[in-house]
N, C-alpha and C. Protein backbone atom coordinates (compact mmCIF):
# COMPACT_ATOMS: atom_id res chain seq x y z
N UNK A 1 -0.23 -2.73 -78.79
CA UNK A 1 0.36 -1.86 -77.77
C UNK A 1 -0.60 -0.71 -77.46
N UNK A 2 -1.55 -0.20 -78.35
CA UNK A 2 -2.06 0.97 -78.28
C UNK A 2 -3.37 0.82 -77.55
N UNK A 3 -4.00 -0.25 -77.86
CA UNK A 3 -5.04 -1.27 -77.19
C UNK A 3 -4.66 -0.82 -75.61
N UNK A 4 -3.14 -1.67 -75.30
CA UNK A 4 -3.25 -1.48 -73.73
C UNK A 4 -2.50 -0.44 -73.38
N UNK A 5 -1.88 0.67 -74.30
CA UNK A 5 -2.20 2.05 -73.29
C UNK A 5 -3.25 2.74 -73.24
N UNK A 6 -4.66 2.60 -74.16
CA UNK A 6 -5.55 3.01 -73.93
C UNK A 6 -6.63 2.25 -72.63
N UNK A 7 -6.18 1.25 -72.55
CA UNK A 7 -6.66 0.38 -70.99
C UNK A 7 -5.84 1.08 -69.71
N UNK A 8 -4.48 1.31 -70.23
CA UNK A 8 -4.44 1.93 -68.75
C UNK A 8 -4.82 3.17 -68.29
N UNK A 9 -4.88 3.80 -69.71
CA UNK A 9 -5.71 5.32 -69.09
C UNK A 9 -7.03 5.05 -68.86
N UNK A 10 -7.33 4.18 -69.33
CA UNK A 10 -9.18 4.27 -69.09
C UNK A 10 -9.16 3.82 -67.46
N UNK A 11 -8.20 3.23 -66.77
CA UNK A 11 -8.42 2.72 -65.65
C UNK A 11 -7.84 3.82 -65.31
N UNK A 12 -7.07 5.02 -65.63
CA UNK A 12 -6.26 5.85 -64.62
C UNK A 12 -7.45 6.75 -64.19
N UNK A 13 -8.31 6.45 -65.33
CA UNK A 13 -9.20 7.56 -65.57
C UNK A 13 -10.11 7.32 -64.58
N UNK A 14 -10.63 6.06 -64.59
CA UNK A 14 -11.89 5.37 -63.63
C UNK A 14 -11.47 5.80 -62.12
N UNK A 15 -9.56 5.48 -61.95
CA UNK A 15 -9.20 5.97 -60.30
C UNK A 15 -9.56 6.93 -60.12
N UNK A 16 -9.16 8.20 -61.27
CA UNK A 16 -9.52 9.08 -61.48
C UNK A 16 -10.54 10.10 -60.77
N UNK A 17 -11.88 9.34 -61.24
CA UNK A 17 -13.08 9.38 -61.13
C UNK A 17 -13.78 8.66 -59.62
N UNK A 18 -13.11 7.52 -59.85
CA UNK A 18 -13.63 7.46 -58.02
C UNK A 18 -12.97 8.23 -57.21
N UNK A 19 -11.52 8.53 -57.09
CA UNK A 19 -11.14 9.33 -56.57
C UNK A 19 -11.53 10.92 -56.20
N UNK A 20 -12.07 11.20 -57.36
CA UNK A 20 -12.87 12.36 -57.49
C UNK A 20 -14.33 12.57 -56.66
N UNK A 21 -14.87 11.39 -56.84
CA UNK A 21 -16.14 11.15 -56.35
C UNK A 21 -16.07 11.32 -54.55
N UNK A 22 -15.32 10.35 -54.14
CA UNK A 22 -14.77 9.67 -52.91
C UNK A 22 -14.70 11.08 -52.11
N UNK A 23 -13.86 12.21 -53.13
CA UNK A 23 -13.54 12.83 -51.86
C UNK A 23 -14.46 13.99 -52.03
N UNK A 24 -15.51 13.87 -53.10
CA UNK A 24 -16.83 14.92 -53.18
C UNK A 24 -17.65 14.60 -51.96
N UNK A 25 -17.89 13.60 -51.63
CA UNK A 25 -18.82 12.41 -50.77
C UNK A 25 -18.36 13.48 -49.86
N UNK A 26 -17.15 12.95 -49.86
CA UNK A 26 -16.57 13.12 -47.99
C UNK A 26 -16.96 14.38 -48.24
N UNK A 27 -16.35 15.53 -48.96
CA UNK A 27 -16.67 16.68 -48.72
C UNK A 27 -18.18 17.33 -48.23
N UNK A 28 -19.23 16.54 -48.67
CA UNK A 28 -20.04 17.12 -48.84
C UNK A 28 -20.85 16.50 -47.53
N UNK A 29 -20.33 15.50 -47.37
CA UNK A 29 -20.61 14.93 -46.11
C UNK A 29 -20.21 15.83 -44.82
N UNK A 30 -19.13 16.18 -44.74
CA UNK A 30 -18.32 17.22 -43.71
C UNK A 30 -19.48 18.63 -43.98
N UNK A 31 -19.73 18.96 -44.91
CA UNK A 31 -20.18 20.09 -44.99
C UNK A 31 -21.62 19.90 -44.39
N UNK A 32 -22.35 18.87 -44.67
CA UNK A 32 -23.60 18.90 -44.02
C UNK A 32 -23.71 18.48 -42.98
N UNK A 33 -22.49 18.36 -41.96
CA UNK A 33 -22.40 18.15 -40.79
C UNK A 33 -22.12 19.39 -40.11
N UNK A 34 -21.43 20.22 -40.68
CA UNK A 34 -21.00 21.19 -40.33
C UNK A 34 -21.82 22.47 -40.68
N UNK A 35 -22.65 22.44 -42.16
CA UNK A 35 -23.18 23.35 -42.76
C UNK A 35 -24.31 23.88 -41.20
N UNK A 36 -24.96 23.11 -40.38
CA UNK A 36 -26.13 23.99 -39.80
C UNK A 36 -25.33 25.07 -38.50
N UNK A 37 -23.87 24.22 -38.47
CA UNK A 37 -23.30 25.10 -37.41
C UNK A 37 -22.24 26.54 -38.26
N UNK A 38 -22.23 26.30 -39.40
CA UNK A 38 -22.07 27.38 -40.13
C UNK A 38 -22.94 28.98 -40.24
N UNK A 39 -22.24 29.70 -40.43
CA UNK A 39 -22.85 30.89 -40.19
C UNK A 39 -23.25 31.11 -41.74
């Protein structure tokens, strides 16, 4: 049992983490689109 609740956090973790990533991207993407019209 402990086996697969440690599988599902490791995958909550991985969503986690792309999730995290995904919306760094975007962020940083928006920002360097936006950063030269920034003051």
């Amino acid at each position: 049992a402990s086996v697969k609740v440690g599988r599902m956090v490791n995958s909550r973790l991985e969503a986690c983490k792309n999730a995290v990533r995904l919306a760094m991207g975007d962020f940083v993407g928006k920002w360097k689109t936006v950063g030269p019209l920034a003051p």
